[in-house]
C-alpha atoms as a PDB file:
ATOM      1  CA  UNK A   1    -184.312 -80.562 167.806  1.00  0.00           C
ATOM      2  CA  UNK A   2    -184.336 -83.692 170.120  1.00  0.00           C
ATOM      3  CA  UNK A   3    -187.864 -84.310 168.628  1.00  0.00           C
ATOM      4  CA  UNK A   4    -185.763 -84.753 165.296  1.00  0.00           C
ATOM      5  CA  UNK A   5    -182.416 -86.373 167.197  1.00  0.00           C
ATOM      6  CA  UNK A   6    -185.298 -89.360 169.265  1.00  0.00           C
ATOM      7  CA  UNK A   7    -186.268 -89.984 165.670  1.00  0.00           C
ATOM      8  CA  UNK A   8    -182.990 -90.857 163.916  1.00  0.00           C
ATOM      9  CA  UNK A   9    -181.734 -93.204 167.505  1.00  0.00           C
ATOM     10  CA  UNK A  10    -180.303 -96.009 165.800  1.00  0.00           C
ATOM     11  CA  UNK A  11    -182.513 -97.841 167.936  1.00  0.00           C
ATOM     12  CA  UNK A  12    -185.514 -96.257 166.528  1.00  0.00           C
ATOM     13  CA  UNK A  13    -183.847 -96.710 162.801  1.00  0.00           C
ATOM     14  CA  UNK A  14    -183.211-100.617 163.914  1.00  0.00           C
ATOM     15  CA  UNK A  15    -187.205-101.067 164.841  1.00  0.00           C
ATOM     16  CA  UNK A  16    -188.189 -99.697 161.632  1.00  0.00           C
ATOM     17  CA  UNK A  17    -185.955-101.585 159.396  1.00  0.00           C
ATOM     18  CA  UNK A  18    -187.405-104.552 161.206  1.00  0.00           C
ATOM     19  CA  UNK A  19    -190.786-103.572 160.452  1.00  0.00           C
ATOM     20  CA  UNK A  20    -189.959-102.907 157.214  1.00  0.00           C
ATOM     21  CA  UNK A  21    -188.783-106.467 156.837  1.00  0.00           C
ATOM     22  CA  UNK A  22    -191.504-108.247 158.277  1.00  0.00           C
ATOM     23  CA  UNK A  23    -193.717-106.132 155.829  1.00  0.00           C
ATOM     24  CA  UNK A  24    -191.498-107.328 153.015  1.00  0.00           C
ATOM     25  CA  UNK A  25    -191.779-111.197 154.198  1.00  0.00           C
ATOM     26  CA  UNK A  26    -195.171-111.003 154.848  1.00  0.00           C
ATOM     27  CA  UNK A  27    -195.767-109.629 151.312  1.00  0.00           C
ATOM     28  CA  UNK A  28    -193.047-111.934 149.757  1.00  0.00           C
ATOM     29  CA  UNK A  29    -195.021-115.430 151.114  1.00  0.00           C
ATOM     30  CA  UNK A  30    -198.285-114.063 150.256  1.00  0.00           C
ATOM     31  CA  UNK A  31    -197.342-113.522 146.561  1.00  0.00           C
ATOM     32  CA  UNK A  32    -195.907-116.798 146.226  1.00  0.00           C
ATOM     33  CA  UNK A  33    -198.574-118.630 147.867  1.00  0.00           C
ATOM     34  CA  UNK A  34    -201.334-116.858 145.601  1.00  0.00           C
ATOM     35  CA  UNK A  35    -199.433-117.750 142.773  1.00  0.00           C
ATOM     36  CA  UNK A  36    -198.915-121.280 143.205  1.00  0.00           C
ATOM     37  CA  UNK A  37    -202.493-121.335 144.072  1.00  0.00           C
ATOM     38  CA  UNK A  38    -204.394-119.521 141.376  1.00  0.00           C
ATOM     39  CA  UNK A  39    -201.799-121.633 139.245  1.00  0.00           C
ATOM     40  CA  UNK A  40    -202.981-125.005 140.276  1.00  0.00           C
ATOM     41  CA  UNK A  41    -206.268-124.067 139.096  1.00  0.00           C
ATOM     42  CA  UNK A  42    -205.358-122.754 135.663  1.00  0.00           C
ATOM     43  CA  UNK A  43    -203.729-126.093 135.244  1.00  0.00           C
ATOM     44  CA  UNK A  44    -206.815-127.680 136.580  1.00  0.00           C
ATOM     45  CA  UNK A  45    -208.753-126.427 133.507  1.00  0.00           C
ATOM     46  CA  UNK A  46    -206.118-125.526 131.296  1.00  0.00           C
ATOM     47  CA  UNK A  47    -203.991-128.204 131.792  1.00  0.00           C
ATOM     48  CA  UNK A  48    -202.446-127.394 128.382  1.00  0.00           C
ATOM     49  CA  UNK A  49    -201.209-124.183 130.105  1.00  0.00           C
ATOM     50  CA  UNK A  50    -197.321-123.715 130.543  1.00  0.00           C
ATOM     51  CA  UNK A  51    -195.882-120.932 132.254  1.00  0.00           C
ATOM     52  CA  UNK A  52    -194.967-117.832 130.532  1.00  0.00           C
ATOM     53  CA  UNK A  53    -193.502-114.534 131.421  1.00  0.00           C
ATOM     54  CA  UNK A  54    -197.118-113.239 130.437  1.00  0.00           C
ATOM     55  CA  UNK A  55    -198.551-115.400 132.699  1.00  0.00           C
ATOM     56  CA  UNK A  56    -196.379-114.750 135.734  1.00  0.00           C
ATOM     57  CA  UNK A  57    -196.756-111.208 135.215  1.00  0.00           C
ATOM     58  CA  UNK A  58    -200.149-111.648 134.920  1.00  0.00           C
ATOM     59  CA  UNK A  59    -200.335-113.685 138.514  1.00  0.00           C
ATOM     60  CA  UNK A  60    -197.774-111.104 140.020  1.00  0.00           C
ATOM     61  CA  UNK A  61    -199.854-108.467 139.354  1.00  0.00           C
ATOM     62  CA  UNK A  62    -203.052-110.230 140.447  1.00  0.00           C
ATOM     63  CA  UNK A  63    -201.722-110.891 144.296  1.00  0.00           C
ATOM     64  CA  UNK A  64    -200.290-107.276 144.485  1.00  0.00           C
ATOM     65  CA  UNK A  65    -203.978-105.553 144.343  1.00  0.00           C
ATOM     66  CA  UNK A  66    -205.484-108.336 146.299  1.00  0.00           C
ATOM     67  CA  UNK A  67    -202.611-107.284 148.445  1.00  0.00           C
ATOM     68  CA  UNK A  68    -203.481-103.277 148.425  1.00  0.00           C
ATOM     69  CA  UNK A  69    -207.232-103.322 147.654  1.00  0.00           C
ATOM     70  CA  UNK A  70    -207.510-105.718 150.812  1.00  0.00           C
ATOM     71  CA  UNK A  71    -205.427-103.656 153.144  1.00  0.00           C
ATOM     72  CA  UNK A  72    -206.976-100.201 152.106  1.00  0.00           C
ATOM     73  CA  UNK A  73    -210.263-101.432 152.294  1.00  0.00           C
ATOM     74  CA  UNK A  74    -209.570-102.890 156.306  1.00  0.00           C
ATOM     75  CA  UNK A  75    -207.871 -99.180 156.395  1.00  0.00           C
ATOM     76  CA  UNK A  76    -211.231 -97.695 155.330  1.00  0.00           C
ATOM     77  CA  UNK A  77    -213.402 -99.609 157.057  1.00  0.00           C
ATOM     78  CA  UNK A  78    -211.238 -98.173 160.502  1.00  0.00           C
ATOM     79  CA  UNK A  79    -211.066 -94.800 159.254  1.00  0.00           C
ATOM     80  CA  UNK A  80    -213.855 -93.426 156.742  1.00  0.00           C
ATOM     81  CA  UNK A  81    -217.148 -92.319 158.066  1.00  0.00           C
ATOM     82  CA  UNK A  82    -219.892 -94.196 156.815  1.00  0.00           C
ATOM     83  CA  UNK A  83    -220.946 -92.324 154.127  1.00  0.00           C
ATOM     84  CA  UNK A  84    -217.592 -92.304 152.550  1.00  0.00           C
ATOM     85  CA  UNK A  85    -217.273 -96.190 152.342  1.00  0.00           C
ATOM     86  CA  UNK A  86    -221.488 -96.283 151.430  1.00  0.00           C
ATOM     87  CA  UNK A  87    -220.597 -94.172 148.308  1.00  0.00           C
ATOM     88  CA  UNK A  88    -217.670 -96.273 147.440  1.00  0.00           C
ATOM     89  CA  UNK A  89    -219.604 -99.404 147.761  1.00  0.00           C
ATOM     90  CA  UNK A  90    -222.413 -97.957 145.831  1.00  0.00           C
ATOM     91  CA  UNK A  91    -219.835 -96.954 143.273  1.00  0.00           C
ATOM     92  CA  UNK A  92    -217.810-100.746 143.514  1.00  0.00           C
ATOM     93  CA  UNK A  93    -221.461-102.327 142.662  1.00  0.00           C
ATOM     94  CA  UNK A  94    -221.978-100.303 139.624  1.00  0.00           C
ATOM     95  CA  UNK A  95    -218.783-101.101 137.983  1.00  0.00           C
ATOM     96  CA  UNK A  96    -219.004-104.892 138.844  1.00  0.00           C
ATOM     97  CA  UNK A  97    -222.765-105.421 137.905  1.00  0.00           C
ATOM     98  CA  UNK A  98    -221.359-104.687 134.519  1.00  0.00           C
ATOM     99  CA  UNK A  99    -218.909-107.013 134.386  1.00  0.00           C
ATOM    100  CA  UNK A 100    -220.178-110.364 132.293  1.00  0.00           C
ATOM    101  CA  UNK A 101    -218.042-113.669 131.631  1.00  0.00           C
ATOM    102  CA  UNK A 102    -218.826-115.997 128.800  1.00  0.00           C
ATOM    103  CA  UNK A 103    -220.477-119.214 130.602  1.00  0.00           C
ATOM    104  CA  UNK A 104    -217.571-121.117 129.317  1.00  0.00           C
ATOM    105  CA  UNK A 105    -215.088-119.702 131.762  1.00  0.00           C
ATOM    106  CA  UNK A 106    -217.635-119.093 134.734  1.00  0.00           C
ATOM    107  CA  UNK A 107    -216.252-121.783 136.556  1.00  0.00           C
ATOM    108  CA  UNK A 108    -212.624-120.974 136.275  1.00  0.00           C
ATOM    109  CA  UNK A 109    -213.598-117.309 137.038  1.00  0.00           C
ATOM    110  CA  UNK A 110    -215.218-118.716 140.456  1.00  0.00           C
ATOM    111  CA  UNK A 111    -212.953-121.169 141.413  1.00  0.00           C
ATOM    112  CA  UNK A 112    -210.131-118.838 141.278  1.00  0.00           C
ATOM    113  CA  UNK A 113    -212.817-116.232 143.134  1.00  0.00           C
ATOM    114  CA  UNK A 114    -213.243-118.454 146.490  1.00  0.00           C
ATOM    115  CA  UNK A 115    -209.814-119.699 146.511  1.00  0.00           C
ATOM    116  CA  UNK A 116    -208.257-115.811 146.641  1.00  0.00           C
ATOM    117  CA  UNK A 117    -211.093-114.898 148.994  1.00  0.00           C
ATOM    118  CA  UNK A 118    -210.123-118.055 151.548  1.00  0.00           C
ATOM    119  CA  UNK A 119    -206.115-116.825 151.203  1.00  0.00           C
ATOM    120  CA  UNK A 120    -207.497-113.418 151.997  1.00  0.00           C
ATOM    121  CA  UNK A 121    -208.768-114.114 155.234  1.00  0.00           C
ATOM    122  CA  UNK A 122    -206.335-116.673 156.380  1.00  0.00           C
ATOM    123  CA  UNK A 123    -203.642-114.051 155.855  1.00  0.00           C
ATOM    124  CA  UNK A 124    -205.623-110.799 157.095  1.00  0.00           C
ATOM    125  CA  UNK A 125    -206.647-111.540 160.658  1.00  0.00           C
ATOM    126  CA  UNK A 126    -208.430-107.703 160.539  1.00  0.00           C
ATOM    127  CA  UNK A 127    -211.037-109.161 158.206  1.00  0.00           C
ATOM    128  CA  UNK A 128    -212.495-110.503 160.949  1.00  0.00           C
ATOM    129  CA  UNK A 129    -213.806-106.730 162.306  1.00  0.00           C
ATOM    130  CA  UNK A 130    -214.713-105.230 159.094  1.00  0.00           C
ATOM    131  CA  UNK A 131    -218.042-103.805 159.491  1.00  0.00           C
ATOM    132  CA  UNK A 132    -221.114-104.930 156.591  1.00  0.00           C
ATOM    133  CA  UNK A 133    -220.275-102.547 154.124  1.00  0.00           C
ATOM    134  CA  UNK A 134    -216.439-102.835 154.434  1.00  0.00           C
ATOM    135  CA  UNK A 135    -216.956-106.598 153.634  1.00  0.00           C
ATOM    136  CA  UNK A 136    -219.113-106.192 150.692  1.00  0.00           C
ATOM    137  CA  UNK A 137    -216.246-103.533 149.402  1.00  0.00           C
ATOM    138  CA  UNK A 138    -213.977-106.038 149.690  1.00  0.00           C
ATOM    139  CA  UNK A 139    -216.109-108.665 147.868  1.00  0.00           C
ATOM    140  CA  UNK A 140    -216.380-106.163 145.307  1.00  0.00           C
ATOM    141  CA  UNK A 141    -212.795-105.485 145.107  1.00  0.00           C
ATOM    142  CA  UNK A 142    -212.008-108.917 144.938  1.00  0.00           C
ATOM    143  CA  UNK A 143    -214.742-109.703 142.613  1.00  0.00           C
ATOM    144  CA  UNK A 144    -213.513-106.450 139.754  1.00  0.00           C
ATOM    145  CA  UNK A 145    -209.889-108.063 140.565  1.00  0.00           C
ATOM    146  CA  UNK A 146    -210.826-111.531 139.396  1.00  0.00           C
ATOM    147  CA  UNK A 147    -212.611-110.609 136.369  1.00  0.00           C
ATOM    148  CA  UNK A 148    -209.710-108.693 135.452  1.00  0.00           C
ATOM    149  CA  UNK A 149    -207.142-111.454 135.787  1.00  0.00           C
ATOM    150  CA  UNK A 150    -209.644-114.158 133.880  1.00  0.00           C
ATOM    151  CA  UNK A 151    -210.142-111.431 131.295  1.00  0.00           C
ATOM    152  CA  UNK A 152    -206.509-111.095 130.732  1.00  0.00           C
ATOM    153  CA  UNK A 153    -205.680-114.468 131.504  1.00  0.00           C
ATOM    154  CA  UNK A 154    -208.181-115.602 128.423  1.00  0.00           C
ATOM    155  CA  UNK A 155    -206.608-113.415 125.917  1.00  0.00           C
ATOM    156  CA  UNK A 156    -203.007-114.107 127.041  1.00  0.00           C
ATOM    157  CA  UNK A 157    -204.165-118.209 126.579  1.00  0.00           C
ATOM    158  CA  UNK A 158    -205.383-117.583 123.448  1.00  0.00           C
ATOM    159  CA  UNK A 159    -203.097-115.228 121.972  1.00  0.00           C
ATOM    160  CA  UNK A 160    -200.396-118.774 122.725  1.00  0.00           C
ATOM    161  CA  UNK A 161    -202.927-121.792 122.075  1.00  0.00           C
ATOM    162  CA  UNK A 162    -205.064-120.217 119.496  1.00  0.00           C
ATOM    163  CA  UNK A 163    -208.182-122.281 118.784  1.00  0.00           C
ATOM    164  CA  UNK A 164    -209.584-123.746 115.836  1.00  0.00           C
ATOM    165  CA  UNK A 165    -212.321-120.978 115.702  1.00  0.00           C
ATOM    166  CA  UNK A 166    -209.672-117.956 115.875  1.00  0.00           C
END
């Protein structure tokens, strides 16, 4: 019972509410930087482009997995034996070697790519120790995760500034 009693110690409550907190800032600036930055590059080759809900969304959702696909892959990389994170590499470059953008968007698609992957490591210190195959994972996270936004991010654009060919 004073296992249980050390535990609730407001003192022990006040430390975790604090990390808690720090968590949430952390998370909060991250979010907000990614999406200011991803969004200077849509307007840099959609300058057309006006924020939208859709959009937003869109952005909001992009940071959060760079968010959790980076820290469960550092996680991982700590924990897993390696033949745990050489099947899930193995299994990461399958499903990305069969991802294909239209040449048209390639650039976007790769500025977008290097820009995310600097934020990444100026806001995860850890990816510093990640062993070989924990940072090709990542790539390939990061790599599925941008084709998915540019994907989505195509449609929403045209689905509001339809082209002439449509």
């Amino acid at each position: 019972m004073s296992d249980m009693k050390s535990f609730d110690d407001e003192g022990n409550m006040k430390f975790i509410l604090e990390e808690i907190q720090k968590a949430d800032t952390f998370y909060n600036s991250f979010k907000k930087e990614f999406s200011e930055l991803v969004y200077n590059i849509i307007q840099e080759y959609y300058p057309e482009t006006v924020s939208v809900d859709e959009i937003d969304n869109l952005l909001l959702a992009y940071s959060v997995a760079i968010l959790n696909s980076t820290e469960s892959v550092i996680d991982k990389d700590r924990n897993y034996p390696l033949y745990r994170l050489e099947e899930e590499l193995d299994a990461m470059s399958r499903i990305t070697l069969k991802l294909s953008q239209s040449a048209n968007i390639y650039d976007f698609a790769e500025s977008v790519h290097l820009k995310v992957k600097a934020l990444m490591v100026k806001h995860f210190n850890d990816i510093y120790n990640l062993s070989s195959i924990g940072f090709r994972l990542l790539e390939r996270n990061a790599s599925l995760y941008n084709w998915e936004f540019v994907s989505s991010f195509i449609s929403i654009l045209s689905s509001v500034h339809p082209t002439p060919e449509q």
